[in-house]
Structure formats: C-alpha cells, structure tokens
C-alpha atoms as a PDB file:
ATOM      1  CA  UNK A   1      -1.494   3.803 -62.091  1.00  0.00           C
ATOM      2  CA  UNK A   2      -1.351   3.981 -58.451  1.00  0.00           C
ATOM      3  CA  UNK A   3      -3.294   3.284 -55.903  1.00  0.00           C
ATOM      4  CA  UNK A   4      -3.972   4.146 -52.384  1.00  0.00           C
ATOM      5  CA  UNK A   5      -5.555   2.134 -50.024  1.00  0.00           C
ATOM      6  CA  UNK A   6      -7.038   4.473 -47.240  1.00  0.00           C
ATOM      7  CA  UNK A   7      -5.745   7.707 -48.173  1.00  0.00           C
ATOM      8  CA  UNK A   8      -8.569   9.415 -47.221  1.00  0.00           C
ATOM      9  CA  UNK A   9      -9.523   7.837 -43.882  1.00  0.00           C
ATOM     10  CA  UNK A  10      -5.633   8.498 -43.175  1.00  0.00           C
ATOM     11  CA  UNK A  11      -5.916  12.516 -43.654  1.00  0.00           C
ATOM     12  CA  UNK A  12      -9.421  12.390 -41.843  1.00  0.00           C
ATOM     13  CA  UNK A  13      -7.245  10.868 -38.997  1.00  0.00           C
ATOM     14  CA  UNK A  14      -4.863  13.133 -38.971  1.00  0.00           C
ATOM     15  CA  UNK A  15      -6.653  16.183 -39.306  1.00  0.00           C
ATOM     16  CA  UNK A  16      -8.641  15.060 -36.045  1.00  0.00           C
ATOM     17  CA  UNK A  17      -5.109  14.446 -34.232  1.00  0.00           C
ATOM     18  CA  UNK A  18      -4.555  18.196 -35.128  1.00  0.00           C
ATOM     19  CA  UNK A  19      -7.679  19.319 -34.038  1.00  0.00           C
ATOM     20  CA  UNK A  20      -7.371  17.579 -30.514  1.00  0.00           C
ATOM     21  CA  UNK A  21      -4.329  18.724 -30.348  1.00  0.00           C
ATOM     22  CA  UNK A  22      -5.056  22.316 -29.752  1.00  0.00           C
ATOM     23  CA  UNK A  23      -7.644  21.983 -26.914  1.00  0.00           C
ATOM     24  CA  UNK A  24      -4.850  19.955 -25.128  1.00  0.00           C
ATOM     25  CA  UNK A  25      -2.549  22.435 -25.055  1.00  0.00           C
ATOM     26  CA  UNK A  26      -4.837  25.183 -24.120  1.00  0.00           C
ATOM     27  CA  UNK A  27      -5.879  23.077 -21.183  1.00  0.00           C
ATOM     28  CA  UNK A  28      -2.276  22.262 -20.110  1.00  0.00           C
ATOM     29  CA  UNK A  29      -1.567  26.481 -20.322  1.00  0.00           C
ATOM     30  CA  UNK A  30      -5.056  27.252 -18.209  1.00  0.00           C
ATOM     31  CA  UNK A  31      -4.136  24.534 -15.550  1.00  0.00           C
ATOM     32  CA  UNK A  32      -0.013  26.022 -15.494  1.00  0.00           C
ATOM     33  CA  UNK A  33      -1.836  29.144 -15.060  1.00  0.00           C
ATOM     34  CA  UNK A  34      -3.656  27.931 -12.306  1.00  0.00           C
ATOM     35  CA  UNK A  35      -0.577  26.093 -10.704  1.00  0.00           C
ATOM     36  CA  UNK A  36       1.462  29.198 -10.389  1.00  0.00           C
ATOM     37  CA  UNK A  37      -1.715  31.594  -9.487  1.00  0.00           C
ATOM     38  CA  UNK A  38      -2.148  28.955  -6.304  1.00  0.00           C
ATOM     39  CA  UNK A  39       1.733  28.784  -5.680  1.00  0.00           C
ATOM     40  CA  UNK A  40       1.909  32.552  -5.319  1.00  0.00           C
ATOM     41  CA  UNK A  41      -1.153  32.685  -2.996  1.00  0.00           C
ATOM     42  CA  UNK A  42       0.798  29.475  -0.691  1.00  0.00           C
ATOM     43  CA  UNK A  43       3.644  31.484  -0.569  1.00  0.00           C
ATOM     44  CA  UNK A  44       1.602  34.649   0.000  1.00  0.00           C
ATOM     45  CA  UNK A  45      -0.033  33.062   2.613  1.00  0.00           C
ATOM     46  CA  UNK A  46       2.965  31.320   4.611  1.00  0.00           C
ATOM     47  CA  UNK A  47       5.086  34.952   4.491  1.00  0.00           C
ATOM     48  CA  UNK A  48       1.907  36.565   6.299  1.00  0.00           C
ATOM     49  CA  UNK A  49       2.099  33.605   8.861  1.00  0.00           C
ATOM     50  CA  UNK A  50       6.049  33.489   9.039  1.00  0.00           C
ATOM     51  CA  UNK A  51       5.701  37.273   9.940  1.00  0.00           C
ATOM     52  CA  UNK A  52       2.600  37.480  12.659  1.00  0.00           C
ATOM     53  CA  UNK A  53       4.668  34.525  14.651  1.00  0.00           C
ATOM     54  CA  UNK A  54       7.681  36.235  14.563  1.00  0.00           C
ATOM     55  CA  UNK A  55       9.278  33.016  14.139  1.00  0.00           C
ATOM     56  CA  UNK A  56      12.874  34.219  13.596  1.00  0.00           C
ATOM     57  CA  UNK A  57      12.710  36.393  16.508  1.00  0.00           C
ATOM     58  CA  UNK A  58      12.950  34.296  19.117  1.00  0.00           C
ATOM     59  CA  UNK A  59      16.187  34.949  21.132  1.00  0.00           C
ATOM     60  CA  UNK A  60      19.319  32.880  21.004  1.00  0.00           C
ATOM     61  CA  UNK A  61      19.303  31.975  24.887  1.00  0.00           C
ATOM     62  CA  UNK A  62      15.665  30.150  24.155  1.00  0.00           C
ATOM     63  CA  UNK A  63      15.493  26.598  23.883  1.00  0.00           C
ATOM     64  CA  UNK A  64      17.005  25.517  20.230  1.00  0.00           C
ATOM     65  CA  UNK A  65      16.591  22.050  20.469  1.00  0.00           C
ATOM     66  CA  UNK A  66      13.281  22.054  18.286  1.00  0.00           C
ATOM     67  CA  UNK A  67      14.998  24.403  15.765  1.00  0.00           C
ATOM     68  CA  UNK A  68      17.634  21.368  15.529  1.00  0.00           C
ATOM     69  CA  UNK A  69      15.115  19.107  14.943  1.00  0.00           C
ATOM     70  CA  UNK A  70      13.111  20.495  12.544  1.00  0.00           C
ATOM     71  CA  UNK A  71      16.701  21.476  10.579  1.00  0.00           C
ATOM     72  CA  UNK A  72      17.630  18.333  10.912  1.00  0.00           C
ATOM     73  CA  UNK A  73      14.624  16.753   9.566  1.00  0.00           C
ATOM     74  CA  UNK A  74      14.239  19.472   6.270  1.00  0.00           C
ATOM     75  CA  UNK A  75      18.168  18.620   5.697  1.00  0.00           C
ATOM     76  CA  UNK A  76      17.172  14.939   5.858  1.00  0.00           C
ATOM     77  CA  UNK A  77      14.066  15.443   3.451  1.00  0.00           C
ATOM     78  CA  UNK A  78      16.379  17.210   0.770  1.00  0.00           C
ATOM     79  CA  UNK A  79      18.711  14.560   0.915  1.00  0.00           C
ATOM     80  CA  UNK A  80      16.283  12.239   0.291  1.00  0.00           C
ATOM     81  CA  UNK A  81      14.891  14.348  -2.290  1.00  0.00           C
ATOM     82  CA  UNK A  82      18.181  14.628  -4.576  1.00  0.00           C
ATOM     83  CA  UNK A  83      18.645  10.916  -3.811  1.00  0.00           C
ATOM     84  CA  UNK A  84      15.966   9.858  -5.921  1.00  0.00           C
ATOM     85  CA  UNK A  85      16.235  12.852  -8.553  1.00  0.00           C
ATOM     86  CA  UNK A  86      19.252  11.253  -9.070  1.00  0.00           C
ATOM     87  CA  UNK A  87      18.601   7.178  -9.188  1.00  0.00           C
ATOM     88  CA  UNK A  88      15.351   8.435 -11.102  1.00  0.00           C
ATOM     89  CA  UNK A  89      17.973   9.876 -14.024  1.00  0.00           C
ATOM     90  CA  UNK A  90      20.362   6.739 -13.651  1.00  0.00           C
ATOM     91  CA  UNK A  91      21.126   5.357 -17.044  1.00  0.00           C
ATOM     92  CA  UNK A  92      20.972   1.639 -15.086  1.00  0.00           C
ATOM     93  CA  UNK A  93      17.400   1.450 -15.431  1.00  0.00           C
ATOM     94  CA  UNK A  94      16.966   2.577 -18.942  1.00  0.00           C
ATOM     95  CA  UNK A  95      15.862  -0.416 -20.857  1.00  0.00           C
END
C-alpha cells in the first residue's frame, strides 16, 4: 500500500500556480502593448519636431561646432552603452 503525504495540498498548489499564471502573462502583453503604443507616439512626436525646426537644414557655412558636440557626446553615450552590454554578458562574473 502506498501512501502519500500531501498529495492533495500539492495539486491544490499547483493548480493555483497555473491559475496565476495566466493573469501574469496577460498583464505583461497589455503593458508590451502599451510600451510600443507610447514608443510610436515618442517617435511620432520627435519626427513632427525634427521637421518644424528644420534641423538638418541649416547650411554648411553656419557654425558646426555645436553639431560636433552634440555628435561627439551621442558617439560617447553609445560607447558607453555597448561597454556595459558587453561586461554585463562577461562570463567573469557568472558565479
């Protein structure tokens, strides 16, 4: 004869893992939703601004200096940027 010590109180615990499970994911698909709605709108939003300044047409005899800086400092940021993607994926730390 065998017995089981908790068998029910084990599939009562896993049914209710199951059944959380489900409103998890539906409010990790409503908030991606709502990530890429907002990201569209951003982007929306800066192309409507990029074009009313007329950023890109300012003439070449103008003074570039702040175009150099502000390239200087996005290159600088993205540097930065893949510089920790990559010591963030460095098997080194791994323990």
């Amino acid at each position: 004869m065998m017995t089981t010590e908790g068998g029910a109180s084990d599939r009562c615990t896993l049914q209710a893992a199951d059944a959380r499970r489900r409103p998890i994911a539906m409010v990790q698909l409503i908030a991606t939703i709502g990530l890429a709605l907002s990201t569209i709108v951003a982007v929306t939003a800066v192309s409507i601004g990029i074009a009313r300044a007329e950023a890109f047409g300012i003439r070449g005899d103008g003074d570039t200096a702040s175009l150099a800086i502000a390239l200087l400092i996005g290159l600088l940021l993205s540097a930065m940027g893949g510089l920790t993607a990559i010591m963030a994926d460095s098997p080194e730390k791994k323990s």
